[in-house]
Protein backbone atom coordinates (compact mmCIF):
# COMPACT_ATOMS: atom_id res chain seq x y z
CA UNK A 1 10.78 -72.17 -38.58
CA UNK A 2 11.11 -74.45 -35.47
CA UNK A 3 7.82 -75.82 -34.48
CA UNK A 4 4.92 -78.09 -34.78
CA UNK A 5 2.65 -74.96 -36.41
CA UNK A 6 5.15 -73.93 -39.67
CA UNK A 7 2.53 -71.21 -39.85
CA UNK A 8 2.45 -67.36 -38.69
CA UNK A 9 -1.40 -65.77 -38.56
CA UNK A 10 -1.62 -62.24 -38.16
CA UNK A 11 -5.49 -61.03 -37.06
CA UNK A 12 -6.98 -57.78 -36.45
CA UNK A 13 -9.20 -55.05 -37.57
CA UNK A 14 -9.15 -53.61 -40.75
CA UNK A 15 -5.96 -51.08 -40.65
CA UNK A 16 -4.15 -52.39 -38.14
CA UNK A 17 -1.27 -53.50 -40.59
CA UNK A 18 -1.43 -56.84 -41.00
CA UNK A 19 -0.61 -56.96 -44.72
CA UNK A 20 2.17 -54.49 -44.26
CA UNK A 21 3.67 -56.68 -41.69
CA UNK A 22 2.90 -59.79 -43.37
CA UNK A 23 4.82 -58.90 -46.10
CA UNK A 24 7.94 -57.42 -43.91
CA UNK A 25 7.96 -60.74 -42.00
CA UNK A 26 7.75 -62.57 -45.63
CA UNK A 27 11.58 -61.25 -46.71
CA UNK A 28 12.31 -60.85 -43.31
CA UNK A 29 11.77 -64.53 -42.73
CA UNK A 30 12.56 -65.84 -46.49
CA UNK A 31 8.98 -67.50 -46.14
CA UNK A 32 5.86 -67.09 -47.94
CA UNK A 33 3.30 -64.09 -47.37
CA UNK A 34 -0.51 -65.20 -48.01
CA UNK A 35 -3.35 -62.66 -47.34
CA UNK A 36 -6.38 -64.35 -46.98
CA UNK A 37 -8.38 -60.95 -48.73
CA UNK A 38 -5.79 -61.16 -52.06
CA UNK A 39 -6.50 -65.08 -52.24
CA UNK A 40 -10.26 -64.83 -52.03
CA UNK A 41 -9.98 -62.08 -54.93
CA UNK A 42 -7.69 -64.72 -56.61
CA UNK A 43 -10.42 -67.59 -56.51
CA UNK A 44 -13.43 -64.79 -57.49
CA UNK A 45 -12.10 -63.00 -60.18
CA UNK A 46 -12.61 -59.72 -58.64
CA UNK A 47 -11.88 -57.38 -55.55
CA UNK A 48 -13.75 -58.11 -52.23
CA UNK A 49 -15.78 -54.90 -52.30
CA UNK A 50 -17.47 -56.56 -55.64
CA UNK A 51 -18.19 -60.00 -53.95
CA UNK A 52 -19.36 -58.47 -50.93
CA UNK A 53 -21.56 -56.22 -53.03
CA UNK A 54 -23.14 -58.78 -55.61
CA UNK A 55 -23.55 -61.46 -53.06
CA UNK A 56 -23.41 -60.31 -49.24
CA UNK A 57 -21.55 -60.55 -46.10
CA UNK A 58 -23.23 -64.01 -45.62
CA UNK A 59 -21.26 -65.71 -49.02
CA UNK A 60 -18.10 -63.51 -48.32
CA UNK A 61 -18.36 -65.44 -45.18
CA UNK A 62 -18.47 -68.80 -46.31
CA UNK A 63 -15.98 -67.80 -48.89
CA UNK A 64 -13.41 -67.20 -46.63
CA UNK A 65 -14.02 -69.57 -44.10
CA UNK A 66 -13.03 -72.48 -46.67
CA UNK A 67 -10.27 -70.38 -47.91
CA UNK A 68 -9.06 -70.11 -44.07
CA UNK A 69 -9.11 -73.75 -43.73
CA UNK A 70 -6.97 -74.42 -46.70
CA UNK A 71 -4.60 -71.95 -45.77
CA UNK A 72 -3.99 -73.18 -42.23
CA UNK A 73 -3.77 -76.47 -43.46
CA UNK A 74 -0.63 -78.51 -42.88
CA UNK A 75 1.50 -78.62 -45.53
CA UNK A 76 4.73 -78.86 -43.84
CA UNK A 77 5.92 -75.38 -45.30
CA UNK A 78 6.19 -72.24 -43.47
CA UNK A 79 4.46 -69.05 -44.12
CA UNK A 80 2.57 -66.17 -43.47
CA UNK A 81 -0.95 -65.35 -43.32
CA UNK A 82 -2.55 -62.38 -42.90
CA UNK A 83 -6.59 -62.87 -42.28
CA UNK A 84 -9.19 -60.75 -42.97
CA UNK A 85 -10.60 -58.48 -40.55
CA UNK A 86 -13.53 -59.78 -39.94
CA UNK A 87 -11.89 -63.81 -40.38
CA UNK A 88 -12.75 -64.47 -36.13
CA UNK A 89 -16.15 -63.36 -36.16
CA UNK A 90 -16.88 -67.59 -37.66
CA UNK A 91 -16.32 -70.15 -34.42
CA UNK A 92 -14.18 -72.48 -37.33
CA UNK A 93 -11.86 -69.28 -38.08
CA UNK A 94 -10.90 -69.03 -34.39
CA UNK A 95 -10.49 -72.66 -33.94
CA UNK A 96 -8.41 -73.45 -36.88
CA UNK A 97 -5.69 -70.74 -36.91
CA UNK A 98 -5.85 -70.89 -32.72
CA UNK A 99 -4.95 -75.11 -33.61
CA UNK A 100 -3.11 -74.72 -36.34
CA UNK A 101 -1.00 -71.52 -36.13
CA UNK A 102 1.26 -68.99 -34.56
CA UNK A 103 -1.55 -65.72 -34.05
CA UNK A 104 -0.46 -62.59 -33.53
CA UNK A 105 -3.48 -60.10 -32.73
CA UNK A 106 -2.07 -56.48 -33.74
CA UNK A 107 -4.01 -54.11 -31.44
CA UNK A 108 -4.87 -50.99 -32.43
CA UNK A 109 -7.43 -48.38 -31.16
CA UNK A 110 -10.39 -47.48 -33.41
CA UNK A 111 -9.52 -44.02 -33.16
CA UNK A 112 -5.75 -44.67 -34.30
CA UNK A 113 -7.74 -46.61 -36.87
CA UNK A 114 -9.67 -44.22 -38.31
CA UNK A 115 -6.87 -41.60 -38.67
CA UNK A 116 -5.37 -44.80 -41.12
CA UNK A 117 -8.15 -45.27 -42.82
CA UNK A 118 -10.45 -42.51 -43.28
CA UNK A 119 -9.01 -41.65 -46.99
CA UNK A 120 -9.43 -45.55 -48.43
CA UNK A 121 -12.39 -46.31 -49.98
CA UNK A 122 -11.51 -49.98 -50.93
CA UNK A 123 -12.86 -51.85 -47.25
CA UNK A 124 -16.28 -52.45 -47.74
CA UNK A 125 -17.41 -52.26 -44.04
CA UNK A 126 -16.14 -48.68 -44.13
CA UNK A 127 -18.22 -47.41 -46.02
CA UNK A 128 -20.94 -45.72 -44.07
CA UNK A 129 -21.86 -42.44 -43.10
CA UNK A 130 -19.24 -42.57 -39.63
CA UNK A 131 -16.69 -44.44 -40.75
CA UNK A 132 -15.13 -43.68 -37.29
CA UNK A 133 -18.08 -44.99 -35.42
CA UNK A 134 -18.17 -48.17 -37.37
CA UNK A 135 -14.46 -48.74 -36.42
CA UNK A 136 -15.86 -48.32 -33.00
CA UNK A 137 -18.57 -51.02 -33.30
CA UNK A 138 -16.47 -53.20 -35.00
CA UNK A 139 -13.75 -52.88 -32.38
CA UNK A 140 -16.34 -53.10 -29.49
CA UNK A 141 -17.38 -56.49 -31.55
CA UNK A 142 -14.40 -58.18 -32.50
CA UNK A 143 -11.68 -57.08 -29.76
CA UNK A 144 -12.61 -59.89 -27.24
CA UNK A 145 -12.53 -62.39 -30.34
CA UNK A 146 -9.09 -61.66 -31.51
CA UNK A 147 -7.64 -61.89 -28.11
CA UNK A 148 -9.13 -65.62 -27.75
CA UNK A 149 -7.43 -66.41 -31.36
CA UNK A 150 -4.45 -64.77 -30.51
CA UNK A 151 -1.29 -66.59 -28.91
CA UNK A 152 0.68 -63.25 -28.53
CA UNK A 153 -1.05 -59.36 -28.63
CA UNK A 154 1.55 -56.85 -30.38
CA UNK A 155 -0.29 -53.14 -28.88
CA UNK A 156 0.56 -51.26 -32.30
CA UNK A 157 -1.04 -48.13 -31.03
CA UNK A 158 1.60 -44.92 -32.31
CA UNK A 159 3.76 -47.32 -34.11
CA UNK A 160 5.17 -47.14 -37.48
CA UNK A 161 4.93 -50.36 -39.57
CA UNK A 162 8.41 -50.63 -39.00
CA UNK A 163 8.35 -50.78 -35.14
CA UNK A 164 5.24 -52.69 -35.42
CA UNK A 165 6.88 -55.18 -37.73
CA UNK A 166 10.08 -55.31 -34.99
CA UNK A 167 7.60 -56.40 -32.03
CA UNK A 168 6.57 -58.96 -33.79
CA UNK A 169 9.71 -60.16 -34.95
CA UNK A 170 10.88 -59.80 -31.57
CA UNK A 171 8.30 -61.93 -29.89
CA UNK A 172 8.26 -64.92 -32.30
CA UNK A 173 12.03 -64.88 -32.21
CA UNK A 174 12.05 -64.77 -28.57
CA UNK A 175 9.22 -67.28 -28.01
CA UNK A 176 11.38 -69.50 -30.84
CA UNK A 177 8.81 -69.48 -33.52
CA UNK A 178 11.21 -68.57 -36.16
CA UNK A 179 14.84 -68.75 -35.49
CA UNK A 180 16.51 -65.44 -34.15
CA UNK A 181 18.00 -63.26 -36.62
CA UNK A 182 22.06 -62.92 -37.40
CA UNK A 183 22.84 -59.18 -36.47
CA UNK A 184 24.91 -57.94 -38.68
């Protein structure tokens, strides 16, 4: 990768396919793929659901706020990370991958959301009564948040994970983030 930031942060609500394309980018790129989630659950011993549960949003917080620090920290090798969805909603989160990374925001509506997620019973913030209204909410709270982390929004609304994964390509290529791709 040619630039000062050797790092590529994808943000977003839970669903919109940042893991997906995370890990597309990863062999894409020949770089490492960290998701924030997966290396919390590394450090605890368990899934997030279980944290979340035993100890609250509040720790979970805190948890991945340090986590997000020592991800985006300069190490002079290039990767991938994929935050959690709910990573911007801490002032540090937004400053330090804004400061210290590439962020790509993938957009997607709640209600394109929903019809993603209304089978997966893994995301703790999902599960509620209207899962679909709680997308809303979340949306409603977080939208404004990802768009002041974000250096480039990817709309991902009625796109497969592999045309989502091309836009993104695309634009970092283009913008000379990575180095454009040989066609074959």
């Amino acid at each position: 990768m040619e630039s000062n930031s050797k790092i590529v942060a994808l943000v977003g609500l839970p669903g919109s396919g940042k893991s997906t394309v995370g890990r597309h980018l990863s062999k894409r790129w020949g770089i490492p793929f960290i998701d924030s989630d997966h290396e919390i659950e590394a450090r605890t011993g368990g899934p997030v659901r279980d944290f979340f549960a035993a100890h609250g949003e509040a720790a979970f917080r805190d948890l991945e706020q340090t986590v997000i620090a020592q991800l985006c920290a300069d190490t002079g090798q290039a990767r991938i990370l994929a935050t959690g969805g709910g990573a911007v909603l801490r002032e540090a989160n937004r400053q330090v991958l804004h400061q210290h990374c590439h962020v790509f925001y993938l957009k997607a509506s709640p209600e394109e959301l929903y019809q993603r997620l209304r089978n997966d019973k893994t995301r703790p913030l999902l599960q509620v009564d209207d899962p679909a209204q709680r997308l809303r909410e979340l949306f409603e709270a977080r939208d404004a948040l990802y768009a002041e982390t974000a250096h480039y929004v990817i709309d991902s609304a009625r796109l497969s994970s592999h045309q989502l994964l091309h836009r993104v390509a695309m634009q970092a290529e283009m913008a000379g983030i990575v180095p454009a791709r040989a066609q074959p």
